[in-house]
C-alpha atoms as a PDB file:
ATOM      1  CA  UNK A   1      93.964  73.617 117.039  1.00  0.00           C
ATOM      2  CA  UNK A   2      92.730  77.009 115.475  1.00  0.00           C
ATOM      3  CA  UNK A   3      91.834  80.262 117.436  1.00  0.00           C
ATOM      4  CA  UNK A   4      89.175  82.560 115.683  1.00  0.00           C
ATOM      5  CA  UNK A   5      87.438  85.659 116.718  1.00  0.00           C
ATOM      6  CA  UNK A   6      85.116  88.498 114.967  1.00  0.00           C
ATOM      7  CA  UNK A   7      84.418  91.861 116.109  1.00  0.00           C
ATOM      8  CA  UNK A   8      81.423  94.568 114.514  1.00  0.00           C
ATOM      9  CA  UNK A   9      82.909  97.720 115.971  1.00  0.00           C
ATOM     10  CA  UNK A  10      81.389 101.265 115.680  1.00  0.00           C
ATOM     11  CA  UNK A  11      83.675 103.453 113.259  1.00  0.00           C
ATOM     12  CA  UNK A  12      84.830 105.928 115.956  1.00  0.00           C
ATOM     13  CA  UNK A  13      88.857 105.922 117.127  1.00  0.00           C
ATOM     14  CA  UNK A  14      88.295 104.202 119.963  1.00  0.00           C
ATOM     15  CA  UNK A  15      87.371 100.734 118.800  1.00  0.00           C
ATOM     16  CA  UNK A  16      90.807 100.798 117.555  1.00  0.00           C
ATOM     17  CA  UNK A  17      92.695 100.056 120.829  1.00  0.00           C
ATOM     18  CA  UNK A  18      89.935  97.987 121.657  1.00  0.00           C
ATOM     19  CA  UNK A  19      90.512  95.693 118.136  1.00  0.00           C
ATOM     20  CA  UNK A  20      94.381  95.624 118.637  1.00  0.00           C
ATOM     21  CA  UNK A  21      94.509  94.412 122.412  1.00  0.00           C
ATOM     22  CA  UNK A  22      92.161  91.599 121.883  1.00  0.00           C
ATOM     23  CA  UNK A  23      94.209  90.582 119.194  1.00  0.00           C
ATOM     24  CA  UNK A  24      97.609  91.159 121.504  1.00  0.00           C
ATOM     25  CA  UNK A  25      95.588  89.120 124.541  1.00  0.00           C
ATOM     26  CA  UNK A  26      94.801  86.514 122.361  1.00  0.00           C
ATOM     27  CA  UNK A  27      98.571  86.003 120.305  1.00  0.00           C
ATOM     28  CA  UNK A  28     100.524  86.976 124.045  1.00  0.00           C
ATOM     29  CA  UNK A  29      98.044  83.738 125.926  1.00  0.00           C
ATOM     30  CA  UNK A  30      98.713  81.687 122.951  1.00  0.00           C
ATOM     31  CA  UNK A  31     102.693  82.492 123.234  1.00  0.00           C
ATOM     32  CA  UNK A  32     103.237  84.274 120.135  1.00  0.00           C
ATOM     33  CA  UNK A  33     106.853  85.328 120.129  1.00  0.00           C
ATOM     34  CA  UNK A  34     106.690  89.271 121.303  1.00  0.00           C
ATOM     35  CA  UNK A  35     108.060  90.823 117.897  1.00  0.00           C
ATOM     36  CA  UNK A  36     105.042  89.050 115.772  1.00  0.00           C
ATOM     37  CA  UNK A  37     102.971  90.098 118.364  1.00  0.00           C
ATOM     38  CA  UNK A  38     104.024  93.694 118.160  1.00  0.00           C
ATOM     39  CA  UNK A  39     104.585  93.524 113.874  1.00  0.00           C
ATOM     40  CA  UNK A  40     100.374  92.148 114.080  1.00  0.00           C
ATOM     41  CA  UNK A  41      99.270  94.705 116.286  1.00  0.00           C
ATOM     42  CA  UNK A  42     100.658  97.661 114.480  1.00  0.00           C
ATOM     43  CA  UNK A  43      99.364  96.221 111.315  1.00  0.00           C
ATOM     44  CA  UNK A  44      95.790  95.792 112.526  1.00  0.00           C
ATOM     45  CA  UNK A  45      96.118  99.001 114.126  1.00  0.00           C
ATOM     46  CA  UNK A  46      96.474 100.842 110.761  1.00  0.00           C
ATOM     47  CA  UNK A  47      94.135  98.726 109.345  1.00  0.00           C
ATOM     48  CA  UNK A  48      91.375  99.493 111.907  1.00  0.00           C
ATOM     49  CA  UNK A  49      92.551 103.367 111.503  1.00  0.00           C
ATOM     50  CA  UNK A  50      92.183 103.023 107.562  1.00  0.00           C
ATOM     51  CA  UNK A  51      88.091 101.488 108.384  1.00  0.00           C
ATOM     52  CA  UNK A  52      87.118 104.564 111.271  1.00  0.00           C
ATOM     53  CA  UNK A  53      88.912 107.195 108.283  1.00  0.00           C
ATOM     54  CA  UNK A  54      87.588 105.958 105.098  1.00  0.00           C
ATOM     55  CA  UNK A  55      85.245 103.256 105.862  1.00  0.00           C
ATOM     56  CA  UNK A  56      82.048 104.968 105.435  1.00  0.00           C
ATOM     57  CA  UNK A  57      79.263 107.424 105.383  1.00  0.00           C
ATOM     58  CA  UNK A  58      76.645 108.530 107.938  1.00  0.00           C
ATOM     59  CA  UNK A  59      74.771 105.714 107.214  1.00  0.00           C
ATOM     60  CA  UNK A  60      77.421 103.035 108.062  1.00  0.00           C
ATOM     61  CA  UNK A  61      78.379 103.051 111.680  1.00  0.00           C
ATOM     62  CA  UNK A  62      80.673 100.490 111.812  1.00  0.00           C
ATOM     63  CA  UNK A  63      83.212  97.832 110.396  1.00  0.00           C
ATOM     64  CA  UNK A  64      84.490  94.123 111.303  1.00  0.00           C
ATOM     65  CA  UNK A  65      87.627  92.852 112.573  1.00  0.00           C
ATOM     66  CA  UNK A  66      88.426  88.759 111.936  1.00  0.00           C
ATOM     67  CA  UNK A  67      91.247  87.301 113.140  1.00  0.00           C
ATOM     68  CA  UNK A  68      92.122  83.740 112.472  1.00  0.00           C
ATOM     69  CA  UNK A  69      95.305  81.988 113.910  1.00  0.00           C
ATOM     70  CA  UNK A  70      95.748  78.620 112.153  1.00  0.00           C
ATOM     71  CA  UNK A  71      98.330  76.773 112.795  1.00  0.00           C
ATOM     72  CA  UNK A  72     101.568  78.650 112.483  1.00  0.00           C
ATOM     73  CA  UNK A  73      99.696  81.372 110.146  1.00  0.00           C
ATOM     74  CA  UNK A  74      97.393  83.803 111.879  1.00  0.00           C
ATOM     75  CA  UNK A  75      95.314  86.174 109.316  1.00  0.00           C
ATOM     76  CA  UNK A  76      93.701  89.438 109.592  1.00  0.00           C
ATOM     77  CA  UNK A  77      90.537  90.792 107.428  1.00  0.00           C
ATOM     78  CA  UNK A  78      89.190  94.000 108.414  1.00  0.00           C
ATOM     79  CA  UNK A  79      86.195  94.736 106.278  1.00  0.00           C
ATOM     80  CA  UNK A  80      83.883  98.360 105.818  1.00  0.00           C
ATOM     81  CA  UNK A  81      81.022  99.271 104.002  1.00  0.00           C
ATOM     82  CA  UNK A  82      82.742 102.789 102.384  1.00  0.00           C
ATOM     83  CA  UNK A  83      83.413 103.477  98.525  1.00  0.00           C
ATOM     84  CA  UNK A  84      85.958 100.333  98.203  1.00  0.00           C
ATOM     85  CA  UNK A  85      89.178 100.939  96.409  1.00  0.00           C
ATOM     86  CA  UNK A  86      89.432 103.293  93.276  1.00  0.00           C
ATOM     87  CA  UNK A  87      89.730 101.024  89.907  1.00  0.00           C
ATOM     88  CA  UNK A  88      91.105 101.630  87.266  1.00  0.00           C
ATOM     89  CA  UNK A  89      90.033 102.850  83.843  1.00  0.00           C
ATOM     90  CA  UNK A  90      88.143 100.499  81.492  1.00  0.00           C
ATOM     91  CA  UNK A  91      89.709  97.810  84.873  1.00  0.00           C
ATOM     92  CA  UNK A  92      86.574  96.586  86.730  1.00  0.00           C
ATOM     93  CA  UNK A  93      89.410  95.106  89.127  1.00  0.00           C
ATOM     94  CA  UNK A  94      90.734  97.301  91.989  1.00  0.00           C
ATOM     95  CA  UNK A  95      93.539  98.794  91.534  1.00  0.00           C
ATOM     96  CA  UNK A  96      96.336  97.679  94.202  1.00  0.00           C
ATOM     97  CA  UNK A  97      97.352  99.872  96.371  1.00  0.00           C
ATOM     98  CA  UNK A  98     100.485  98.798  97.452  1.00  0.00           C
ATOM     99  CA  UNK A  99     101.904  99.375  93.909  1.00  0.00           C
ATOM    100  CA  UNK A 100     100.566 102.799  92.109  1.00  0.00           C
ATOM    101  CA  UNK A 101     100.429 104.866  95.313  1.00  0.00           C
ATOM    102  CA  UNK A 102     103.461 107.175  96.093  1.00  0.00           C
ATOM    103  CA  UNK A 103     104.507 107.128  99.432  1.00  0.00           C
ATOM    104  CA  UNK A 104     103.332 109.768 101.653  1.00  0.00           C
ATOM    105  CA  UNK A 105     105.980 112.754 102.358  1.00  0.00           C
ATOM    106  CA  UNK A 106     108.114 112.470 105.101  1.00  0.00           C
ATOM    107  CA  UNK A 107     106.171 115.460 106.973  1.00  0.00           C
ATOM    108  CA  UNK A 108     102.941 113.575 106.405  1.00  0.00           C
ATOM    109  CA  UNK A 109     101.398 113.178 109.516  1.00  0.00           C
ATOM    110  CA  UNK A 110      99.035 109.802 107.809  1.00  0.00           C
ATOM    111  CA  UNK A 111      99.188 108.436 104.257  1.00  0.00           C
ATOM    112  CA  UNK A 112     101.224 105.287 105.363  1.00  0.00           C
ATOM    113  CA  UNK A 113      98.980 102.497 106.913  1.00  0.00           C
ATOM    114  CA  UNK A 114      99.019 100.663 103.559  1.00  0.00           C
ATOM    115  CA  UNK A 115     102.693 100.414 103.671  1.00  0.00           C
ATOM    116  CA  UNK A 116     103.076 100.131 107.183  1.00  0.00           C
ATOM    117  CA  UNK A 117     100.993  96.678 106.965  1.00  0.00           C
ATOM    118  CA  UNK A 118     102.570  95.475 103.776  1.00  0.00           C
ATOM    119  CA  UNK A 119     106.258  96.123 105.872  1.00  0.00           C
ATOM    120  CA  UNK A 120     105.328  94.337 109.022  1.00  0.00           C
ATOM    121  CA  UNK A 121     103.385  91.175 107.012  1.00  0.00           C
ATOM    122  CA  UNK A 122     104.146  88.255 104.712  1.00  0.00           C
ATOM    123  CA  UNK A 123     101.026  88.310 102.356  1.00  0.00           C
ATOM    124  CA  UNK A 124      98.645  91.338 102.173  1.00  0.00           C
ATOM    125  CA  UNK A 125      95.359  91.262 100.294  1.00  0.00           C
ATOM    126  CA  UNK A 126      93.104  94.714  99.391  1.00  0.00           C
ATOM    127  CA  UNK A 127      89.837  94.211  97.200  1.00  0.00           C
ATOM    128  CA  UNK A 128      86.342  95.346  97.056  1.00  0.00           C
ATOM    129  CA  UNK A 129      83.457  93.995  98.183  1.00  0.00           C
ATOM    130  CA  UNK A 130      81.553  91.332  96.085  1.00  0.00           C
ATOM    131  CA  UNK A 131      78.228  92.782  95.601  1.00  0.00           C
ATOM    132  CA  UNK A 132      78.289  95.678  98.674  1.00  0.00           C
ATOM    133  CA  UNK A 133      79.524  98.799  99.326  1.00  0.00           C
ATOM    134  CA  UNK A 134      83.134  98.069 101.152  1.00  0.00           C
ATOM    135  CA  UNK A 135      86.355  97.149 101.368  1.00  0.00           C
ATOM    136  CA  UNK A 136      88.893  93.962 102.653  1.00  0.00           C
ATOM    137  CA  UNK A 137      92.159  94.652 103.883  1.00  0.00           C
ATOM    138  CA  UNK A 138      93.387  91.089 104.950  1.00  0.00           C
ATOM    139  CA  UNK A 139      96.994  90.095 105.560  1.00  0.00           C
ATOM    140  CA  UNK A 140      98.465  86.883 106.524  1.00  0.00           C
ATOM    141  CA  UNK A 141     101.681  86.719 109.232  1.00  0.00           C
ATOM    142  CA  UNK A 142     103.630  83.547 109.453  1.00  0.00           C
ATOM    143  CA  UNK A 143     103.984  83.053 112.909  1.00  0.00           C
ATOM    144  CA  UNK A 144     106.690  82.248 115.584  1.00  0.00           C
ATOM    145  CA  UNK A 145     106.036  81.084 119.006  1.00  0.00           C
ATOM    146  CA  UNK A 146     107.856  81.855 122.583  1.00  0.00           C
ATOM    147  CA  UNK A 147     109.878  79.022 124.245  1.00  0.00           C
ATOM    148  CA  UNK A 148     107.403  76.573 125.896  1.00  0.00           C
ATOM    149  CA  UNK A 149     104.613  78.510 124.927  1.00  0.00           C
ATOM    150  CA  UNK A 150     101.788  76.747 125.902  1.00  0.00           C
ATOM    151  CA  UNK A 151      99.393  76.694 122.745  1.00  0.00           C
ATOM    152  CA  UNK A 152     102.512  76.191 119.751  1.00  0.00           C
ATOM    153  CA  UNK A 153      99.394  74.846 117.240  1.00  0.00           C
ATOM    154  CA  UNK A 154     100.605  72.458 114.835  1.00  0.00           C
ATOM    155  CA  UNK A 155      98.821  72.293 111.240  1.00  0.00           C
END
């Protein structure tokens, strides 16, 4: 069995909360162990935060949320319509992220959702849109479930 849901949410601070407890509902009826369920939810949270920031002009309101749980694997896209990711020179491919950005300061106050969502998953994607305006963050969590939880999906 698979469990998959999609969300268009308006780029304002609120859809966050809204994004990350659907996605704890849905992992905590499944029985998702608690820490994966905690690790996913702070990961889509930044993710979601990164969208409502930088996601964006006037003209694009919103953003979408996908969630798939497959088997023991549940992944997370979260796609915008802003200026993408920054490539390189002479690179038509993005640049990633995860590996030329310096780490914010320690009195930063944001600067880390990147990191934050490459720490708390096993596989994190970040690429432009083919053909659009945009950018996919999507990250993949291996997933562990509670004793006698009553949807363990098997592959």
């Amino acid at each position: 069995m698979s469990i998959w849901w999609s969300l268009h949410l308006r780029r304002e601070p609120a859809s966050v909360p809204l994004a990350r407890r659907l996605l704890l509902g849905t992992m905590e009826t499944a029985g998702v162990d608690p820490d994966i369920c905690y690790d996913l939810s702070v990961a889509l949270s930044e993710a979601c935060a990164n969208a409502v920031e930088h996601g964006g002009d006037a003209a694009t309101e919103d953003y979408r949320v996908t969630a798939f749980i497959d088997g023991d694997t549940c992944r997370i896209e979260v796609t915008d319509s802003g200026p993408g990711f920054r490539t390189a020179p002479r690179d038509p491919a993005p640049c990633p992220l995860s590996v030329p950005t310096p780490a914010a300061p320690a009195y930063a106050e944001d600067g880390r959702g990147l990191f934050l969502i490459e720490a708390l998953t096993d596989h994190v994607r970040y690429r432009n849109r083919t053909g659009r305006r945009g950018a996919v963050v999507s990250f993949d969590k291996i997933l562990k479930w509670r004793e006698g939880a009553p949807l363990p999906m098997a592959s």
